[in-house]
Protein backbone atom coordinates (compact mmCIF):
# COMPACT_ATOMS: atom_id res chain seq x y z
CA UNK A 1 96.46 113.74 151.51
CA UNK A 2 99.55 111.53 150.98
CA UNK A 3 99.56 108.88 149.37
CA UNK A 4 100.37 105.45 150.78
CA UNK A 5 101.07 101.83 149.66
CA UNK A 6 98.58 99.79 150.92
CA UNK A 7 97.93 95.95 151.06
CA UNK A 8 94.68 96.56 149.91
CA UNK A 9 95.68 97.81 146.42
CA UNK A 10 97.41 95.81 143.88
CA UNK A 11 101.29 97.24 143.49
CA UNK A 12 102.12 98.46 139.63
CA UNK A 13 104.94 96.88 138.72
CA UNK A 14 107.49 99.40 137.27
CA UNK A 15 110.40 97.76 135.19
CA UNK A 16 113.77 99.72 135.14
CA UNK A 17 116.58 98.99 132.70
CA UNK A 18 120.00 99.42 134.33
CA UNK A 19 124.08 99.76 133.39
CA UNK A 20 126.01 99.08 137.03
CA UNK A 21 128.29 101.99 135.92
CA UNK A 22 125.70 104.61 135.00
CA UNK A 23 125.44 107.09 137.44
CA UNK A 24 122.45 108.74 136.48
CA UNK A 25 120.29 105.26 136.41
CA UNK A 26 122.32 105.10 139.81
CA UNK A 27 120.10 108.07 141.40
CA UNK A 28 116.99 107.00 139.71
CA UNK A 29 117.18 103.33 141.10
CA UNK A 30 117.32 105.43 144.48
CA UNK A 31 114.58 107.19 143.56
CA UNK A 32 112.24 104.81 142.51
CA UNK A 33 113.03 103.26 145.71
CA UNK A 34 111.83 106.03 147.66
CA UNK A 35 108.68 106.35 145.18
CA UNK A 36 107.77 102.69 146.69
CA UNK A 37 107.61 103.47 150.04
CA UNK A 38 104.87 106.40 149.03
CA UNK A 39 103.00 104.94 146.31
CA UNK A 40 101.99 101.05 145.12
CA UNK A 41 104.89 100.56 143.16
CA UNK A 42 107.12 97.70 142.54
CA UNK A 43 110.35 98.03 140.65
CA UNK A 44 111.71 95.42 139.07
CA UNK A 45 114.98 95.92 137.74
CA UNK A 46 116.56 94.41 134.40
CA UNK A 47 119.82 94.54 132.74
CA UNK A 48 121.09 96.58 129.73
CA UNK A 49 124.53 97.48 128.87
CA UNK A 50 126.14 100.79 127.53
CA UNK A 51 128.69 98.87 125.88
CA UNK A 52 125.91 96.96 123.66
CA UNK A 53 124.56 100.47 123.09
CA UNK A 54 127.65 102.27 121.98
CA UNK A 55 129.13 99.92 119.84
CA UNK A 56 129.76 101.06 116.83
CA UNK A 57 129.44 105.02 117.43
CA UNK A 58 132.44 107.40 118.05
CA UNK A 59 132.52 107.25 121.93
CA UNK A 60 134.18 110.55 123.59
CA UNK A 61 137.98 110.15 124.89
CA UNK A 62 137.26 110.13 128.61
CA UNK A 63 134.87 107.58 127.94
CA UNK A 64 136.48 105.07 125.96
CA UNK A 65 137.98 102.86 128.76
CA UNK A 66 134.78 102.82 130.79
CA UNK A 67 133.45 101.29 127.41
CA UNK A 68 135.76 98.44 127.85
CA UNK A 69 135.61 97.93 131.05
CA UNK A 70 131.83 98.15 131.33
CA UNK A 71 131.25 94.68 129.74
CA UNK A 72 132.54 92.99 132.75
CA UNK A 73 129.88 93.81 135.51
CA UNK A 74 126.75 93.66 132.88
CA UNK A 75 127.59 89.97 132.27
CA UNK A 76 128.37 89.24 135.48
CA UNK A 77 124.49 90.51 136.45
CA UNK A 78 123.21 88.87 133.56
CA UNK A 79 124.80 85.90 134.46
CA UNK A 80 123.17 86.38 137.91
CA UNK A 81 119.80 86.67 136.17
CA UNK A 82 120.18 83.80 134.07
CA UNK A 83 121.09 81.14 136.59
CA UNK A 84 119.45 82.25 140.06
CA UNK A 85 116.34 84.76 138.59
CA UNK A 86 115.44 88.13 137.87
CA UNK A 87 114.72 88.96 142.10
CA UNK A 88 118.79 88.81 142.44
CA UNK A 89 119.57 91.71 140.56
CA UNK A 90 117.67 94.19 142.83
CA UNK A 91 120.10 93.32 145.35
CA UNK A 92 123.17 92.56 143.35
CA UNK A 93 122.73 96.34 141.55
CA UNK A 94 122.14 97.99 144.98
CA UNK A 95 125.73 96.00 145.95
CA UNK A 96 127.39 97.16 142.56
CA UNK A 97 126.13 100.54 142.70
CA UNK A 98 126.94 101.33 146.01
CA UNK A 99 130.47 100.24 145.62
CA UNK A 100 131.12 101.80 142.02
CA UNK A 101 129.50 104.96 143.40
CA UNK A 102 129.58 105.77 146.31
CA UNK A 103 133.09 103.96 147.45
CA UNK A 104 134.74 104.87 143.88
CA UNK A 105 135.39 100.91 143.43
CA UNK A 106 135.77 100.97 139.95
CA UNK A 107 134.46 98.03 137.57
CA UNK A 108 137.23 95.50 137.95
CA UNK A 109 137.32 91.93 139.32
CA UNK A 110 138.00 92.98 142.99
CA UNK A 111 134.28 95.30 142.94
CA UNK A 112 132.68 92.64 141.41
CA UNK A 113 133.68 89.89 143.78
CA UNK A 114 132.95 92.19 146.90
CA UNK A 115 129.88 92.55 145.25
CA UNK A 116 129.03 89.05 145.22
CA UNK A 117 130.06 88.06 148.32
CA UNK A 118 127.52 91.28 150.11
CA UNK A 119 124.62 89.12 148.37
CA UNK A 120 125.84 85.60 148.56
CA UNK A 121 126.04 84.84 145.42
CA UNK A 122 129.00 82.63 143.89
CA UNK A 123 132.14 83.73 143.52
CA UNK A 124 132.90 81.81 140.29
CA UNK A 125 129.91 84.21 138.54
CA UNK A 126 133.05 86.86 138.25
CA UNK A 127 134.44 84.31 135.60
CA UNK A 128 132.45 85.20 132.83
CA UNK A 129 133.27 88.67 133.42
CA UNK A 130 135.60 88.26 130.73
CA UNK A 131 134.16 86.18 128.29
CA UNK A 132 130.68 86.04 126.01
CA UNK A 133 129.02 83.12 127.16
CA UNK A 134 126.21 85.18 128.01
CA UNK A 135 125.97 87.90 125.61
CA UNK A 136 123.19 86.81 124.11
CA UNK A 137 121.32 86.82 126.57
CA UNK A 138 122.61 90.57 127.31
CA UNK A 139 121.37 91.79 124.04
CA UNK A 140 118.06 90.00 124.68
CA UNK A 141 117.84 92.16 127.71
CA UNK A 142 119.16 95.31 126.39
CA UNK A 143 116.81 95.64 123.57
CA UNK A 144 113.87 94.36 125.54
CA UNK A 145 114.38 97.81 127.42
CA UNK A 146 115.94 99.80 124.73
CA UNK A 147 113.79 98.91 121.52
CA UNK A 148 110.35 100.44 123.18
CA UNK A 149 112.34 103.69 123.30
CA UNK A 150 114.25 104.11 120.18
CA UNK A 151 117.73 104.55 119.75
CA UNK A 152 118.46 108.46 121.04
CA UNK A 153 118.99 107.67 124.77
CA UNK A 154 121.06 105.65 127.02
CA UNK A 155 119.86 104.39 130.82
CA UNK A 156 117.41 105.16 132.54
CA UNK A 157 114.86 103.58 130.63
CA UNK A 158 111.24 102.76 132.44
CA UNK A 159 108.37 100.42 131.42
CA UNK A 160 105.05 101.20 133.09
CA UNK A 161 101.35 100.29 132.33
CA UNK A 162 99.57 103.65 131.77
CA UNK A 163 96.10 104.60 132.52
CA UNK A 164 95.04 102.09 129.84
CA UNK A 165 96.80 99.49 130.73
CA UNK A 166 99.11 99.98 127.70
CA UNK A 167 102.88 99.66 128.12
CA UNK A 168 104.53 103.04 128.18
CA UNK A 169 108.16 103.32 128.43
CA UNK A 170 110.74 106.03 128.58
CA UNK A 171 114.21 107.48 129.33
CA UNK A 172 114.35 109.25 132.81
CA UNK A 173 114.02 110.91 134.68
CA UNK A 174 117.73 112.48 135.13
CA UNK A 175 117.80 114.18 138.31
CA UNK A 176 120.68 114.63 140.97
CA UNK A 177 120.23 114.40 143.85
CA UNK A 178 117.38 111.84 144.06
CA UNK A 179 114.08 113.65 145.78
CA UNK A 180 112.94 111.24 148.61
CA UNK A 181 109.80 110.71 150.33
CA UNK A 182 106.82 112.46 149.61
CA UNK A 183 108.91 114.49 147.16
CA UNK A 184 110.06 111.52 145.31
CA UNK A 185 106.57 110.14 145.39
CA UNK A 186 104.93 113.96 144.04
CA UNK A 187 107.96 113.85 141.15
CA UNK A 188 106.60 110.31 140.01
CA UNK A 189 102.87 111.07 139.91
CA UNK A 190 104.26 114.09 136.94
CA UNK A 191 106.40 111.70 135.47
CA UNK A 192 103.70 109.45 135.12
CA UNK A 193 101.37 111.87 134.13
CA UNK A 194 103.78 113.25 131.52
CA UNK A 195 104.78 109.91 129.71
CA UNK A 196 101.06 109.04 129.67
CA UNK A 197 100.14 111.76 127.64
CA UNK A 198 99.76 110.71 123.42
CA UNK A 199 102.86 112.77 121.85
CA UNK A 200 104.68 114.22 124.93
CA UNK A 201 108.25 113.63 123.98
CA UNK A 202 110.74 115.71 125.54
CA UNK A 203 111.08 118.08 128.51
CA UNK A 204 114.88 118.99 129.33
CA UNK A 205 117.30 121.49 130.67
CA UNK A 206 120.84 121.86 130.69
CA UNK A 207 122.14 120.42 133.85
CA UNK A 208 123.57 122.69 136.65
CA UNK A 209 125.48 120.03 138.53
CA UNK A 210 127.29 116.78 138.52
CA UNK A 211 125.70 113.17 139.53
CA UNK A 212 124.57 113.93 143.54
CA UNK A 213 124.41 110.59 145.46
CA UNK A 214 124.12 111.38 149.33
């Protein structure tokens, strides 16, 4: 029988760490969407920034300017966070991402500003695109998601109470395209199942194909 959210049963809150510009985090953001409309789950999405995480380490050549660039639309959600709450970034991502993504709007000032106005949030929150007024608050977020997982992986990351009621939190899952309906809901029940169990720490392949996002 599939399962079904129901008003009778409390939603588990799932907390997802997110860079804008991450593809892969892109597809699982879908995904967990689709996961809530099959089983009690709430995501609640949180900010943490690729540039934070790569600072420091020798960062491929076709990479490089997306590291400089990427500060921009972080601290423009954290900003977002900071001054309106934590419920605007579900929409302000989904805004980002589908722009960056799917209508190859890059990271600059003009996505960012489209992005606000979709939401209706200010326009002057582009402003500290380009400054660190809020980078502490960044890191803050960052390695609230990060720390849990250790330092080998980048975004996705996922917090989730497990059977226990103890915090368990990983990086994943990378797939492409994101499964939807029932699928996506059968693909979290073994993720769940799989982070949940004491000492399960990796199951991976190479990857076949690029980032899917129809």
């Amino acid at each position: 029988m599939t399962s079904t959210p129901s008003s009778q049963q409390a939603e588990t809150a799932v907390d997802m760490w997110f860079d804008p510009r991450c593809p892969w985090a892109w597809i699982t953001s879908r995904w967990l969407l689709e996961v809530e409309q099959t089983r009690s789950i709430e995501t609640r999405f949180h900010v943490m920034s690729l540039s934070v995480l790569n600072e420091g380490r020798e960062v491929p050549e076709k990479y490089r300017q997306g590291q400089i660039d990427g500060w921009g639309c972080v601290r423009v959600c954290i900003a977002a966070e900071e001054r309106y709450g934590t419920e605007v970034l579900r929409p302000l991502y989904n805004a980002m991402g589908t722009r960056i993504h799917h209508e190859k709007g890059g990271l600059g000032r003009d996505m960012m500003l489209a992005a606000l106005a979709d939401v209706g949030l200010p326009a002057e929150l582009v402003e500290v695109a380009d400054t660190t007024e809020y980078d502490k608050e960044l890191r803050l977020s960052h390695h609230a998601g990060m720390d849990p997982v250790g330092s080998e992986v980048g975004t996705p990351v996922i917090h989730v109470p497990g059977a226990d009621g103890e915090l368990i939190a990983f990086f994943g899952p990378v797939v492409s395209p994101a499964p939807c309906g029932e699928a996506a809901g059968r693909l979290w029940d073994a993720v769940l199942a799989m982070a949940d169990t004491d000492g399960f720490f990796e199951l991976k392949r190479t990857r076949d194909r690029d980032a899917i996002f129809s």
